[in-house]
Protein backbone atom coordinates (compact mmCIF):
# COMPACT_ATOMS: atom_id res chain seq x y z
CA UNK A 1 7.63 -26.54 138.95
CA UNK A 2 6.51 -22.82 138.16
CA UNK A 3 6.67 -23.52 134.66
CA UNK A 4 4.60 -26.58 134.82
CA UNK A 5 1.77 -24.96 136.93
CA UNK A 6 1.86 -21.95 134.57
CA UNK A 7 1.51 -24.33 131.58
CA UNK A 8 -1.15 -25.87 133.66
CA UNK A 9 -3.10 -22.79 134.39
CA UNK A 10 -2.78 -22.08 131.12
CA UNK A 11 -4.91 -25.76 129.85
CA UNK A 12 -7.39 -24.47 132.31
CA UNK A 13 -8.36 -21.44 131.52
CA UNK A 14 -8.69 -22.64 127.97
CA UNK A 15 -10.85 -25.23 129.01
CA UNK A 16 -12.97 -22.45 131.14
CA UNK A 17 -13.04 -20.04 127.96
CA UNK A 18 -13.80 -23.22 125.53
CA UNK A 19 -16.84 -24.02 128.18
CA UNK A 20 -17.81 -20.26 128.37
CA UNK A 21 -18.15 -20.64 124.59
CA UNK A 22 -20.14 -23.33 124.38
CA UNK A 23 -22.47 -21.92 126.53
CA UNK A 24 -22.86 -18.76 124.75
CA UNK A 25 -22.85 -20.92 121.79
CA UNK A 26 -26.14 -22.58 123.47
CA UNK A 27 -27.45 -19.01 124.08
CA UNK A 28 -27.03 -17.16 121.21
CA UNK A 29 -29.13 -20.33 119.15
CA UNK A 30 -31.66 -19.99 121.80
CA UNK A 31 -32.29 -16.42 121.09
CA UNK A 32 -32.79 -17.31 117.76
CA UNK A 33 -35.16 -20.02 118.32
CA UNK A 34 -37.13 -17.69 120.65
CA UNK A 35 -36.64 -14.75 118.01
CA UNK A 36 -38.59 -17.08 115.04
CA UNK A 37 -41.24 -18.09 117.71
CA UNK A 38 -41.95 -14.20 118.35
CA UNK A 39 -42.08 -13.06 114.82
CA UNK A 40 -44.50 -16.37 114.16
CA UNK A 41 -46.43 -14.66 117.46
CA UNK A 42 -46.21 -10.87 115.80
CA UNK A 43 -47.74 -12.29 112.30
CA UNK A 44 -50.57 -14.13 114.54
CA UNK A 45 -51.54 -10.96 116.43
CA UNK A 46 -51.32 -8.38 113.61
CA UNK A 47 -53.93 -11.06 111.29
CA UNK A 48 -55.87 -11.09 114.41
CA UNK A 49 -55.93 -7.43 114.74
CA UNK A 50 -57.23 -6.97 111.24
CA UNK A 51 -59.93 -9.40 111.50
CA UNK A 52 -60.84 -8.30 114.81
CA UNK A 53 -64.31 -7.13 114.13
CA UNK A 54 -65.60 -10.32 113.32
CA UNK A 55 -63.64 -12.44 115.96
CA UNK A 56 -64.54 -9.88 118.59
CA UNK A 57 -67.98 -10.69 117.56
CA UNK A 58 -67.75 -14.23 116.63
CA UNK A 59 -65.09 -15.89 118.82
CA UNK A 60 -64.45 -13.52 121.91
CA UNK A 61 -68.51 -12.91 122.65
CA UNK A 62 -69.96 -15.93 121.41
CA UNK A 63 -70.24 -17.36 125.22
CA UNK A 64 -72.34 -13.78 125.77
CA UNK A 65 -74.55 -15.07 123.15
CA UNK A 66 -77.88 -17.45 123.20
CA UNK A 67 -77.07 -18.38 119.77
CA UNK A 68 -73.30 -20.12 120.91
CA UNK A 69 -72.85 -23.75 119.96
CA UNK A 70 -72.98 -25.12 123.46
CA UNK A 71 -76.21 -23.77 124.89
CA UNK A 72 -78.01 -24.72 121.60
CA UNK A 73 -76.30 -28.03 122.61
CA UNK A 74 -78.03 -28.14 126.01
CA UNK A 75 -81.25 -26.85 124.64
CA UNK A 76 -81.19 -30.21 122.15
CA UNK A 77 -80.33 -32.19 125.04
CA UNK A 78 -82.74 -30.93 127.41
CA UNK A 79 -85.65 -31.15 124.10
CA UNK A 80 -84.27 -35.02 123.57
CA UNK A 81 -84.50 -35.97 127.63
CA UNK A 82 -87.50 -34.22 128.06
CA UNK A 83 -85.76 -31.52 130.30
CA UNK A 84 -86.29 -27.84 129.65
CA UNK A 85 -83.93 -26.84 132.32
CA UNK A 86 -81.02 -27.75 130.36
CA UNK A 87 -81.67 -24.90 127.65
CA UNK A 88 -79.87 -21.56 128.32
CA UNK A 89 -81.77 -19.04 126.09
CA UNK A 90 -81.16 -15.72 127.47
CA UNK A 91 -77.51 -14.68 129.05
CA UNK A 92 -77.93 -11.74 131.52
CA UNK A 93 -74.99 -9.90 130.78
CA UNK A 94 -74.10 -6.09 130.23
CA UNK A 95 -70.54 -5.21 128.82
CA UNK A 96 -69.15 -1.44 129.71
CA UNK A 97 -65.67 0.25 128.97
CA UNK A 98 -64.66 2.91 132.09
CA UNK A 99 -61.53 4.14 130.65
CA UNK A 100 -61.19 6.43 127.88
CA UNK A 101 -58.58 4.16 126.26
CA UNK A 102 -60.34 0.91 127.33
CA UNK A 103 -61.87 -0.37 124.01
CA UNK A 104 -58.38 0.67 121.87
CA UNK A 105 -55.87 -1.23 124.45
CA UNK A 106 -58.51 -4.65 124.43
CA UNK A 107 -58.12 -4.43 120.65
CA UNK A 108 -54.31 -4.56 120.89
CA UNK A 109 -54.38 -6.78 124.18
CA UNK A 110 -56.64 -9.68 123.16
CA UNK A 111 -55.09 -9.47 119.59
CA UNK A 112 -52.15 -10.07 121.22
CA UNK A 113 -53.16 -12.92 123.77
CA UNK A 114 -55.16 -14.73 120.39
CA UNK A 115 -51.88 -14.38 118.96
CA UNK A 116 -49.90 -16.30 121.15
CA UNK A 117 -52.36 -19.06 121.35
CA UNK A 118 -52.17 -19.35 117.64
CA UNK A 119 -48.49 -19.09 118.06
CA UNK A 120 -47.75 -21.51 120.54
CA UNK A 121 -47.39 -24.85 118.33
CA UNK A 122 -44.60 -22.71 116.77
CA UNK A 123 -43.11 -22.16 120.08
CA UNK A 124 -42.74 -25.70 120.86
CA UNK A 125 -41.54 -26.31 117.49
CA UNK A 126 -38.77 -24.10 118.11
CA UNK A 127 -38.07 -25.25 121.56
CA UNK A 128 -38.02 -28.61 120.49
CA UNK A 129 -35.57 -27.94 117.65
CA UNK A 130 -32.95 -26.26 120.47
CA UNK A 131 -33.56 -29.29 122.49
CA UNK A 132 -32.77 -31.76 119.77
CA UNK A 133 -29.34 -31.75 118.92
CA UNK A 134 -28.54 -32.54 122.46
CA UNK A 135 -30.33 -35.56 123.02
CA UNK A 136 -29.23 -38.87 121.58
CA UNK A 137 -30.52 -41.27 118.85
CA UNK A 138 -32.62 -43.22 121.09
CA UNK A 139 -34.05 -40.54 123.15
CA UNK A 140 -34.77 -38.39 119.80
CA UNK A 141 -37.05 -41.68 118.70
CA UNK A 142 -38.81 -41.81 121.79
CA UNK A 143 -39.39 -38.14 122.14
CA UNK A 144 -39.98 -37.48 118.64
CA UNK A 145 -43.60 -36.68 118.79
CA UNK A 146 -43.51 -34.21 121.57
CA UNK A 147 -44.46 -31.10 119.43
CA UNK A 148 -47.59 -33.07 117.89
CA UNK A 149 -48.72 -34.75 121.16
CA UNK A 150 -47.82 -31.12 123.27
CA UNK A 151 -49.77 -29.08 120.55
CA UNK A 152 -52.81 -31.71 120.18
CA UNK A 153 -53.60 -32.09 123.81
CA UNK A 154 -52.96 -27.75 124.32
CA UNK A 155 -55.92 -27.42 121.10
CA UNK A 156 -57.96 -30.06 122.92
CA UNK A 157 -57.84 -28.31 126.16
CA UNK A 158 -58.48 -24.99 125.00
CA UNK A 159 -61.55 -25.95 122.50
CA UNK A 160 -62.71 -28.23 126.08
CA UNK A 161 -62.50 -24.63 128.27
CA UNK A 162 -63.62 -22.36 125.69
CA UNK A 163 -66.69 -24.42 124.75
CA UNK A 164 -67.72 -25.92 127.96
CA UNK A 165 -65.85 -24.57 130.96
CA UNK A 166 -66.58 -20.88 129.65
CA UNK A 167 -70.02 -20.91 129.00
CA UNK A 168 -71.31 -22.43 131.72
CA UNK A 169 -69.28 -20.22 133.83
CA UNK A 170 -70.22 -17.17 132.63
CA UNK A 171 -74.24 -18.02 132.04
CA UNK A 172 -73.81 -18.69 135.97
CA UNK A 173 -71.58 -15.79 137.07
CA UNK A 174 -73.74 -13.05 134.36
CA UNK A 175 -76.86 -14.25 136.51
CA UNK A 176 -75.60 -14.55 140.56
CA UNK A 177 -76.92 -12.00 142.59
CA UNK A 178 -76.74 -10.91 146.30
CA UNK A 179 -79.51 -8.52 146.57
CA UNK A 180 -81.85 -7.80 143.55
CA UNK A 181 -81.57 -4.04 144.23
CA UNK A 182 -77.82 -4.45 143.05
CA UNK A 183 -77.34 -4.42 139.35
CA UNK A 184 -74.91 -6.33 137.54
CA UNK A 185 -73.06 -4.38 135.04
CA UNK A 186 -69.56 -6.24 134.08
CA UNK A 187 -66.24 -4.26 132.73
CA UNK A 188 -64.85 -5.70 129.53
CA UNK A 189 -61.67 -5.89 130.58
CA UNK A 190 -63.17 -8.47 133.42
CA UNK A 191 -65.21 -10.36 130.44
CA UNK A 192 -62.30 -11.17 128.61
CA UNK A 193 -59.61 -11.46 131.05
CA UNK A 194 -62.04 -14.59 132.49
CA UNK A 195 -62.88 -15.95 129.04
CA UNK A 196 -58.86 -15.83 128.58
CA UNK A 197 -58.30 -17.49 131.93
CA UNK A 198 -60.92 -20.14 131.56
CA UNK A 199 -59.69 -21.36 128.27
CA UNK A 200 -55.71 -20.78 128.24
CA UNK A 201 -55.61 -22.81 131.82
CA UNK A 202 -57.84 -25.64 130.72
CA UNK A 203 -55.15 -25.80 127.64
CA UNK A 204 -51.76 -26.10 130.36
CA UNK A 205 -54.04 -28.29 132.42
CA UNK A 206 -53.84 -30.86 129.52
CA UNK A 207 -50.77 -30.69 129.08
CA UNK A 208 -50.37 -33.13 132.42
CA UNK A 209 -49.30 -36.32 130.35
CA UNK A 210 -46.35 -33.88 128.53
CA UNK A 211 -45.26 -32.80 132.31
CA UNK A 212 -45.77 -36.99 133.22
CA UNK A 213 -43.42 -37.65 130.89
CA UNK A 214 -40.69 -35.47 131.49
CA UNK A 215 -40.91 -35.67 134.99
CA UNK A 216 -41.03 -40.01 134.50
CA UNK A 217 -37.69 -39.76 131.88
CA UNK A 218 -36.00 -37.56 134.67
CA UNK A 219 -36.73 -40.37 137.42
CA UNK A 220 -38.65 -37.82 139.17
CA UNK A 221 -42.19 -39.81 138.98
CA UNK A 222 -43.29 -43.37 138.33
CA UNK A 223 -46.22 -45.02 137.89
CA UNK A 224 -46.35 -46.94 141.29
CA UNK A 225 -46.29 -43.39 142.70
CA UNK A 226 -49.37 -42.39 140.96
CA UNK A 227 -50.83 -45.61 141.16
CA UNK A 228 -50.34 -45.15 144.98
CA UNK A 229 -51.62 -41.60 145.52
CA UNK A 230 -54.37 -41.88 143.41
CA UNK A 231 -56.93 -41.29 146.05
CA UNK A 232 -55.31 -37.91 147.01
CA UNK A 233 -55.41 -36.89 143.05
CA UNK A 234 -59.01 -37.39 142.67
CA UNK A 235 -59.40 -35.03 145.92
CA UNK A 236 -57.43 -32.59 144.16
CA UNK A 237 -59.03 -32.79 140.84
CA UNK A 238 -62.56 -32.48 142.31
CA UNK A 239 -60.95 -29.36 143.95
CA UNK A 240 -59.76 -27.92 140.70
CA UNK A 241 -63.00 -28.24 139.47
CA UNK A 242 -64.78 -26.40 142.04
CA UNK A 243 -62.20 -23.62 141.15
CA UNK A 244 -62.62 -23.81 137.70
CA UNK A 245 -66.03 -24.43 137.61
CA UNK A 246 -67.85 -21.28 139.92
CA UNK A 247 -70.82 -23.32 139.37
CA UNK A 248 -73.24 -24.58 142.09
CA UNK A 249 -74.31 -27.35 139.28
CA UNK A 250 -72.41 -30.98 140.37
CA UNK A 251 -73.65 -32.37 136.35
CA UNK A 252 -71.32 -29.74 134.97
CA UNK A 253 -68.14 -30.06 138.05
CA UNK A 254 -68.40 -33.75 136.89
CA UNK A 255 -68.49 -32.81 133.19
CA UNK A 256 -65.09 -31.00 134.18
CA UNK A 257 -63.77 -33.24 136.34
CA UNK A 258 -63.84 -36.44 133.62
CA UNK A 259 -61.27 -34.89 131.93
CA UNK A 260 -59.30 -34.44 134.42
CA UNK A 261 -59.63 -38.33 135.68
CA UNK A 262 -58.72 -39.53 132.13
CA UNK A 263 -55.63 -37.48 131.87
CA UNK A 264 -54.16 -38.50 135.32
CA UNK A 265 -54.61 -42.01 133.49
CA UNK A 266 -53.10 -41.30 130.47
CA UNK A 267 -50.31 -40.32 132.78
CA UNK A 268 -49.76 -43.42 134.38
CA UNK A 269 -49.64 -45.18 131.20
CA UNK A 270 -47.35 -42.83 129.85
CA UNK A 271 -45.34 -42.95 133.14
CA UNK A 272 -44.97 -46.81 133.33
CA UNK A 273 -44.39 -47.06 129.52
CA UNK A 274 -41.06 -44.47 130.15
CA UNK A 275 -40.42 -46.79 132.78
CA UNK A 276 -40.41 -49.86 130.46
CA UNK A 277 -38.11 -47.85 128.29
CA UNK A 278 -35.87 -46.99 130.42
CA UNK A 279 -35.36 -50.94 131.86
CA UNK A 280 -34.99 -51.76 128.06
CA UNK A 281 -32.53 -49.31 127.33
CA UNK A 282 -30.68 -50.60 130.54
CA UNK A 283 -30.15 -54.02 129.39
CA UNK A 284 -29.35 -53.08 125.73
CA UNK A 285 -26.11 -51.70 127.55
CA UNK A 286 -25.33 -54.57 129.98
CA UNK A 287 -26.14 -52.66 133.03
């Protein structure tokens, strides 16, 4: 009886170290996968570090600027309705450094946050090649244009915050005052940390029918649940907008909030069609 329980402890522990492997296995190809992504990241930053001059200029204070695309927007609209109100031709804003370092770490910081924007299609590519191997034929179909749909909806978010969102924001926020004896006189570092913010969280934001998904394939969600708490969503997303939005305006919190409306659609479709899916798959194998 020893013997066999020895002999028996002995099949376990291989087991354990076999399973021990595996997992290390898993983590040593994730570190690779993640290694790629943050070389792709490095090359981003350091191109965007060499160029900065012009997209400091061009890109990072273009919402500063009368000139940018979307107030010359407005001022076309507001020409074409007959509104002059619309037009934003002067931005009241004055940029200072305080810190004797300031203006060299914002070169290497913003480089660095432009860098993994650029880099983050890359990420997912990655990601999604770890996650492949594990999934089967079926699911790899289904799921098989998560890096294109992930990476278009993260581009259409960001353009949607850095071109609308932003601007408006800041041609409010560069002009609110409390008292007209108090001057406003804004730190870089508070310039481009809300530029940042404004357009990297409008790009996760849009990521909601990726998160849909996952959550739907996982049995988590459904589309009956959305369906049925609709009402409390479109509380919520007016909410977000406010947020988003510091903007006493309700034409641009409803410019925001459409968005947001159509992609909690999108996710019920994309939440009932997993659902469909899923029922399909079911009867395929006789359950």
């Amino acid at each position: 009886m020893s013997d066999n329980k020895l002999i028996k402890a002995i099949k376990d522990k291989g087991k354990t170290m076999e399973a021990e492997m595996s997992f290390f296995d898993h983590i040593e190809a994730l570190r690779w996968h993640l290694i790629r992504a943050s070389i792709a990241i490095v090359v981003f930053t350091s191109v965007v570090f060499y160029y900065y001059d012009w997209i400091f200029d061009t890109v990072i204070m273009g919402p500063s600027k009368p000139t940018f695309w979307t107030y010359r927007m407005l001022c076309a609209l507001g020409d074409a309705l007959h509104r002059p109100g619309f037009c934003i031709d002067k931005i009241n804003i004055q940029l200072i450094n305080t810190e004797m370092a300031g203006q060299f770490t914002l070169q290497i910081n913003s480089s660095l946050l432009i860098g993994i924007t650029l880099g983050f299609p890359y990420l997912l590519f990655e990601l999604w090649r770890f996650i492949r191997p594990a999934l089967h034929e079926k699911e790899r179909k289904a799921a098989s244009g998560f890096v294109f749909y992930a990476t278009g909806l993260f581009i259409t978010g960001v353009m949607f915050g850095y071109y609308v969102i932003t601007p408006e924001s800041i041609n409010f926020l560069s002009g609110y005052t409390v008292s007209a004896s108090i001057k406003n006189l804004f730190d870089i570092d508070s310039y481009i940390s809300s530029v940042a913010t404004l357009t990297l969280a409008t790009g996760v934001v849009f990521e909601l029918p990726i998160l849909v998904y996952v959550l739907s394939s996982l049995g988590i969600l459904t589309a009956k649940f959305m369906r049925d708490t609709r009402r409390y969503a479109i509380v919520a997303i007016m909410i977000v907008a406010a947020v988003v939005t510091p903007t006493p305006d309700m034409m641009t919190m409803t410019v925001v909030s459409i968005p947001l409306f159509v992609l909690y659609e999108v996710g019920i479709l994309v939440s009932a069609v997993v659902e469909k899916r899923k029922l399909k798959r079911a009867e395929e194998d006789g359950f």
